[in-house]
N, C-alpha and C. Protein backbone atom coordinates (compact mmCIF):
# COMPACT_ATOMS: atom_id res chain seq x y z
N UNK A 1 147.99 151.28 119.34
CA UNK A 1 146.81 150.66 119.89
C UNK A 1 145.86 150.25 118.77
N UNK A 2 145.65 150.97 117.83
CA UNK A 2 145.20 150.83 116.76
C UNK A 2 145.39 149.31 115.59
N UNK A 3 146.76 149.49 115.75
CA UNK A 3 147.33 148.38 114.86
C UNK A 3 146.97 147.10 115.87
N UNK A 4 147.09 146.90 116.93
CA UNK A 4 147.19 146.10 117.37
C UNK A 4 145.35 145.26 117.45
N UNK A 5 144.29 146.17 118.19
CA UNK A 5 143.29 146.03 118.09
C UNK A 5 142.44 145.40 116.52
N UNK A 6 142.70 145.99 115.48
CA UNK A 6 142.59 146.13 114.31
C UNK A 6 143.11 144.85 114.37
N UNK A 7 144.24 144.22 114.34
CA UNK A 7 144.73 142.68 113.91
C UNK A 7 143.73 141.94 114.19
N UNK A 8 142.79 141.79 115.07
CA UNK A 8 141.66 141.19 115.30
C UNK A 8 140.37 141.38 114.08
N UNK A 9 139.83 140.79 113.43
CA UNK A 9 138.62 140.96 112.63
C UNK A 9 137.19 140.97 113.58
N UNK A 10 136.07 141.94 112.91
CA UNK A 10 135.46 142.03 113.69
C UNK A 10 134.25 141.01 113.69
N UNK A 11 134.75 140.21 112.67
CA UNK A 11 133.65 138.70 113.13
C UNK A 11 134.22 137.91 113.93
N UNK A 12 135.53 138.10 114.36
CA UNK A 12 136.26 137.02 115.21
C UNK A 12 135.69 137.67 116.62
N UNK A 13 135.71 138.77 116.44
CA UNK A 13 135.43 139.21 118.53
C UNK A 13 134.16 139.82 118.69
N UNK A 14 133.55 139.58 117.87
CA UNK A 14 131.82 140.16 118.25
C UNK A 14 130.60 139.30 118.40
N UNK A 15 131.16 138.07 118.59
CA UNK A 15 130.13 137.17 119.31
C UNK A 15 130.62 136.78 120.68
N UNK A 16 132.25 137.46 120.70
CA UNK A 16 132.57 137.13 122.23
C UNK A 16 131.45 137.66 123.37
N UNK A 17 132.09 137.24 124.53
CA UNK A 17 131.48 137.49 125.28
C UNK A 17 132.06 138.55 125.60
N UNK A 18 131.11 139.55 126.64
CA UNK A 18 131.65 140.97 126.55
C UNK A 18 133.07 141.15 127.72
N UNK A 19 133.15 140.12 128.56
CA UNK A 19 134.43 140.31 129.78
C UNK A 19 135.23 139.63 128.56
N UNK A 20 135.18 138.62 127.75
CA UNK A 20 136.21 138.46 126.51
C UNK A 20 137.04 139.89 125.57
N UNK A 21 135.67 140.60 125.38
CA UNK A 21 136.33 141.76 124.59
C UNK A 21 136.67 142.51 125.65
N UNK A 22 136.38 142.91 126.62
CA UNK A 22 137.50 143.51 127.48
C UNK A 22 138.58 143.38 128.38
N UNK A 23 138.76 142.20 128.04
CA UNK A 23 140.32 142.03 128.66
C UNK A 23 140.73 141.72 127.37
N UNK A 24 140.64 141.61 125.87
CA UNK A 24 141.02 141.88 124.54
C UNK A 24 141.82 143.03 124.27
N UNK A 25 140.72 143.85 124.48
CA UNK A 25 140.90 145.36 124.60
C UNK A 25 142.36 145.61 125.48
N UNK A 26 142.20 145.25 127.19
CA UNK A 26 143.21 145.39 127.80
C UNK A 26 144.44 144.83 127.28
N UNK A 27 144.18 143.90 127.05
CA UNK A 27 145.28 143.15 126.29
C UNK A 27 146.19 143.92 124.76
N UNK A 28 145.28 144.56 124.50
CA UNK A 28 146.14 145.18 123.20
C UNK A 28 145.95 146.60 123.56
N UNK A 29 145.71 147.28 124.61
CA UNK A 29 146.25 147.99 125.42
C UNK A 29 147.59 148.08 125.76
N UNK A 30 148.17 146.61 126.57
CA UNK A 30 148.79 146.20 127.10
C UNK A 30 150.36 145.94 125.90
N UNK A 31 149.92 145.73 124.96
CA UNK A 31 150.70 145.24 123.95
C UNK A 31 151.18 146.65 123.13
N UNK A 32 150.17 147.28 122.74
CA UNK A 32 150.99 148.32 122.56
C UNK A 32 151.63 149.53 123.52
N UNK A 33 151.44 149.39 124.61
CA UNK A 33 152.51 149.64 125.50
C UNK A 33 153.54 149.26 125.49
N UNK A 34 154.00 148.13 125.22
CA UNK A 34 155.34 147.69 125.52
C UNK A 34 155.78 148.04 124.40
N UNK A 35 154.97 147.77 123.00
CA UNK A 35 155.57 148.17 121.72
C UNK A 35 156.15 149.39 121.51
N UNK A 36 155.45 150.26 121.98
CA UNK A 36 155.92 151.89 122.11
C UNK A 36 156.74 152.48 122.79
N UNK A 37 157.22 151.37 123.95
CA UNK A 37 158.23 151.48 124.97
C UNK A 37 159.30 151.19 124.40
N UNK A 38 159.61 150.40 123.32
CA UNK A 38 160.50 149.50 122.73
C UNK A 38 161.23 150.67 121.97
N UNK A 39 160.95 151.63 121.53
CA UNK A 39 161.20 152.62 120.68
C UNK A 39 161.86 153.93 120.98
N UNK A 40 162.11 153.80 122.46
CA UNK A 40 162.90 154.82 123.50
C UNK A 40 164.08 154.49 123.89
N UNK A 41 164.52 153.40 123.17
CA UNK A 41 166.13 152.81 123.72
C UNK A 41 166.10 152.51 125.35
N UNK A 42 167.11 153.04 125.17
CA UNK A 42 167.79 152.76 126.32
C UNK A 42 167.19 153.57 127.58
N UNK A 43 166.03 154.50 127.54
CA UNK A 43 165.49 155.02 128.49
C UNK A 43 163.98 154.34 128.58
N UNK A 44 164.04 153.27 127.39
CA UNK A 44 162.61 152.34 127.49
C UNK A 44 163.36 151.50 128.11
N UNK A 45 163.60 149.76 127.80
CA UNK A 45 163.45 148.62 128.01
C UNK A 45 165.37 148.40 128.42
N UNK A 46 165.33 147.88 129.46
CA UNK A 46 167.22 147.71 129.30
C UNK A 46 168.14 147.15 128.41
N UNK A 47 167.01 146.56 127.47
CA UNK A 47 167.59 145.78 125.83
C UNK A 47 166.64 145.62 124.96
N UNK A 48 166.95 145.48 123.95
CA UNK A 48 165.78 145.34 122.96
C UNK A 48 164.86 143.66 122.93
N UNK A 49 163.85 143.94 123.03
CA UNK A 49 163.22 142.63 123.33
C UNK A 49 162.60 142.42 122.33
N UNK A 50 161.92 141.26 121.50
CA UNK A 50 161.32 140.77 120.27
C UNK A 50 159.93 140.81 120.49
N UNK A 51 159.20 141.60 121.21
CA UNK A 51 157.84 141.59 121.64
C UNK A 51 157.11 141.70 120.11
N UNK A 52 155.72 141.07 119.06
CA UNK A 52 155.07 141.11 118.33
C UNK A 52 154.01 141.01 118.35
N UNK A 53 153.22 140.84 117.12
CA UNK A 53 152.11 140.85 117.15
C UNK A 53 151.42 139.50 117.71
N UNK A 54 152.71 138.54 117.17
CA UNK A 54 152.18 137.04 117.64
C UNK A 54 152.10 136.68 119.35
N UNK A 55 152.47 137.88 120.17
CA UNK A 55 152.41 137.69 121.16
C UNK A 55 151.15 138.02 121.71
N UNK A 56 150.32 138.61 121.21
CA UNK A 56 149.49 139.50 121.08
C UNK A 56 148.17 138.49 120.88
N UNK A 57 148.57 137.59 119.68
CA UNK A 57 147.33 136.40 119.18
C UNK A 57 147.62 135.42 120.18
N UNK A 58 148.83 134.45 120.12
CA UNK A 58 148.71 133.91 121.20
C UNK A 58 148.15 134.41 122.70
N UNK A 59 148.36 135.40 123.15
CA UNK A 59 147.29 135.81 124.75
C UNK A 59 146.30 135.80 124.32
N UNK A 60 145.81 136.03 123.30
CA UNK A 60 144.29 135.94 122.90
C UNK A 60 143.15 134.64 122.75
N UNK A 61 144.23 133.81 121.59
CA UNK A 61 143.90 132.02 122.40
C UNK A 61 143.77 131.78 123.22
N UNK A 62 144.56 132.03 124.16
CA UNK A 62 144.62 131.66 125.76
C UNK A 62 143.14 132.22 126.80
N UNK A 63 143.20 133.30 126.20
CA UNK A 63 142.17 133.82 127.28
C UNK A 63 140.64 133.01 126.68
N UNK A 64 140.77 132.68 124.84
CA UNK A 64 139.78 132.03 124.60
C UNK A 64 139.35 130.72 124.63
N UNK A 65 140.59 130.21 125.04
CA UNK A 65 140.87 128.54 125.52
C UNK A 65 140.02 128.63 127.19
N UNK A 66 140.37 129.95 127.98
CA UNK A 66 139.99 129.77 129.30
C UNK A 66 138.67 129.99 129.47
N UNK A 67 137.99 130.76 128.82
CA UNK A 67 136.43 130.96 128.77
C UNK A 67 135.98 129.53 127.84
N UNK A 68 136.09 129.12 127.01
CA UNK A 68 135.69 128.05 126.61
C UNK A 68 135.55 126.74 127.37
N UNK A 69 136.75 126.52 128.46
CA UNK A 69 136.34 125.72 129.51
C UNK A 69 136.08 126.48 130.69
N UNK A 70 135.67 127.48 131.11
CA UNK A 70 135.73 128.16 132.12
C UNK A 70 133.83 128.83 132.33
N UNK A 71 133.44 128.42 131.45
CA UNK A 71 132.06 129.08 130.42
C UNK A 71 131.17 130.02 132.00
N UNK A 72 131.42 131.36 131.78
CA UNK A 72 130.48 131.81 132.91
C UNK A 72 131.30 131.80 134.39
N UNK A 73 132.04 131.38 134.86
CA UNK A 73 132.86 131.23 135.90
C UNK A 73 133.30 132.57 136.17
N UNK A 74 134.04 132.26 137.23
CA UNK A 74 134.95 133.79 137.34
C UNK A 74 136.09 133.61 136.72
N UNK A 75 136.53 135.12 136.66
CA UNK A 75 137.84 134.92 136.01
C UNK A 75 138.49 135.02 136.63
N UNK A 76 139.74 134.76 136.25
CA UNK A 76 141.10 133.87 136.97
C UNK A 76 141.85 134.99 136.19
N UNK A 77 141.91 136.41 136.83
CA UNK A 77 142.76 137.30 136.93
C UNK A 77 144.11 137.31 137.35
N UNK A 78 144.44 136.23 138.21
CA UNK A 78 145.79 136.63 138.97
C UNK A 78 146.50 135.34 137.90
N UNK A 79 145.72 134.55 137.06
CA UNK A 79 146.29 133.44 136.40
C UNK A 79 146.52 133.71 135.15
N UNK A 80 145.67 135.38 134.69
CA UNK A 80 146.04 135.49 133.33
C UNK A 80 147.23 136.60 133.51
N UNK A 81 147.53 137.13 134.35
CA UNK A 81 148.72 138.05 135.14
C UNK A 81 149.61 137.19 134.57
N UNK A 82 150.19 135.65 135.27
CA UNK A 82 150.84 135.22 135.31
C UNK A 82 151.44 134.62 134.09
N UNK A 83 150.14 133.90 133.12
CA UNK A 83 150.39 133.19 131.74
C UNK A 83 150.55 134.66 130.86
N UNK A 84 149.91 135.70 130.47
CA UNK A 84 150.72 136.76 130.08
C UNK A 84 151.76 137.15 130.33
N UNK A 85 152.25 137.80 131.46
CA UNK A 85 153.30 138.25 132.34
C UNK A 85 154.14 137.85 132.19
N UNK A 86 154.11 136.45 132.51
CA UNK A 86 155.58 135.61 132.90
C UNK A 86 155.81 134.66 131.83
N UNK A 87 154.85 134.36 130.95
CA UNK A 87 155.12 133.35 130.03
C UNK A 87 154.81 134.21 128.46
N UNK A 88 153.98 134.34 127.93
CA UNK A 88 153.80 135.03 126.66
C UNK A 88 154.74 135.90 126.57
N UNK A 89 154.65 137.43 126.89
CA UNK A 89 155.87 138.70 126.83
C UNK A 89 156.64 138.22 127.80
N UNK A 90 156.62 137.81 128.89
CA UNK A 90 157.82 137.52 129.53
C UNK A 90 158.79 136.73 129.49
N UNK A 91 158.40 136.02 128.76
CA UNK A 91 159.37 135.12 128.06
C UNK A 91 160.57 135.12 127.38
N UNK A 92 160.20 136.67 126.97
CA UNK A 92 161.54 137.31 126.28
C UNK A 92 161.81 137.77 126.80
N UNK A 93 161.48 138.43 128.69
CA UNK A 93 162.26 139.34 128.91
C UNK A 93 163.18 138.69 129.97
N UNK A 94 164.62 138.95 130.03
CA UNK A 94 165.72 138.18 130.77
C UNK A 94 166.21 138.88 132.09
N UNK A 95 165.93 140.89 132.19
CA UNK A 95 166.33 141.78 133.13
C UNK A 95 165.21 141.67 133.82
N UNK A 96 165.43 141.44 135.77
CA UNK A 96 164.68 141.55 136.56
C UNK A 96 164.02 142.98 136.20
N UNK A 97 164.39 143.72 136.31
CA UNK A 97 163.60 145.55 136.75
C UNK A 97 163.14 145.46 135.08
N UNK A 98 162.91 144.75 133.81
CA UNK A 98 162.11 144.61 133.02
C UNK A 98 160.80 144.01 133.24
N UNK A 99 160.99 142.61 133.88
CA UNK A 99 160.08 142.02 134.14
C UNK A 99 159.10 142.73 135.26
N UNK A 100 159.64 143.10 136.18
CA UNK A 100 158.82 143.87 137.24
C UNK A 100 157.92 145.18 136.50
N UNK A 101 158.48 145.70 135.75
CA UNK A 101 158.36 146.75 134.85
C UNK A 101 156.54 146.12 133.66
N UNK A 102 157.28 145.15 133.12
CA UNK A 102 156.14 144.46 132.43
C UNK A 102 154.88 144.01 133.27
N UNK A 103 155.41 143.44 134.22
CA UNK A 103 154.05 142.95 135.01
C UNK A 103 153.40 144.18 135.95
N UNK A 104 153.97 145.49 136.11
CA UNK A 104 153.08 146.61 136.64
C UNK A 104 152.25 147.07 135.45
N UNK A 105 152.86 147.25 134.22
CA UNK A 105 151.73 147.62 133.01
C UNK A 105 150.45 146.45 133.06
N UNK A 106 150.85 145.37 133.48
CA UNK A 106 149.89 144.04 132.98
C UNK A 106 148.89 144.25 134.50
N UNK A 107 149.08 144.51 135.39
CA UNK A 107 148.35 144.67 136.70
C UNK A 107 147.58 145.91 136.55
């Protein structure tokens, strides 16, 4: 959790806005979960998946691409589910009961 949070500098996320740094937070929450899961074999993930750090920056663009046009709005929770979930980490993952697996940590 550490490593992952830390990849961020703290002039890059301290003028965010504060629902920015906490779905940040969740987000590399989220990331090192799976990372740490990755490390249990075959009683973690049903194959080894390429999950990184760059998966990690890219969701982070994204969520800062969506507040940048989104400025003050609500957030579109069930849409960052999905562009995380199913497209960023899920992207690599190919086993149904992985993916289901990934998107209960992400919910």
């Amino acid at each position: 959790m550490l490593g992952a949070w830390q990849y961020f500098s703290k002039d890059e996320i301290e003028d965010k806005d504060p629902k920015v740094k906490s779905i940040l937070f969740a987000l590399c929450y989220f990331h090192s979960t799976l990372i740490e899961r990755k490390r249990f074999g075959p009683k973690g993930w049903n194959m080894p998946y390429p999950f990184n750090i760059g998966d990690l920056r890219d969701s982070y663009l994204v969520l800062n691409k969506q507040f940048e046009q989104n400025q003050g709005g609500k957030i579109p929770f069930e849409d960052f589910i999905y562009i995380f979930g199913d497209i960023m980490y899920g992207g690599h993952i190919v086993d149904q009961l992985d993916r289901d697996l990934c998107k209960s940590y992400l919910k």
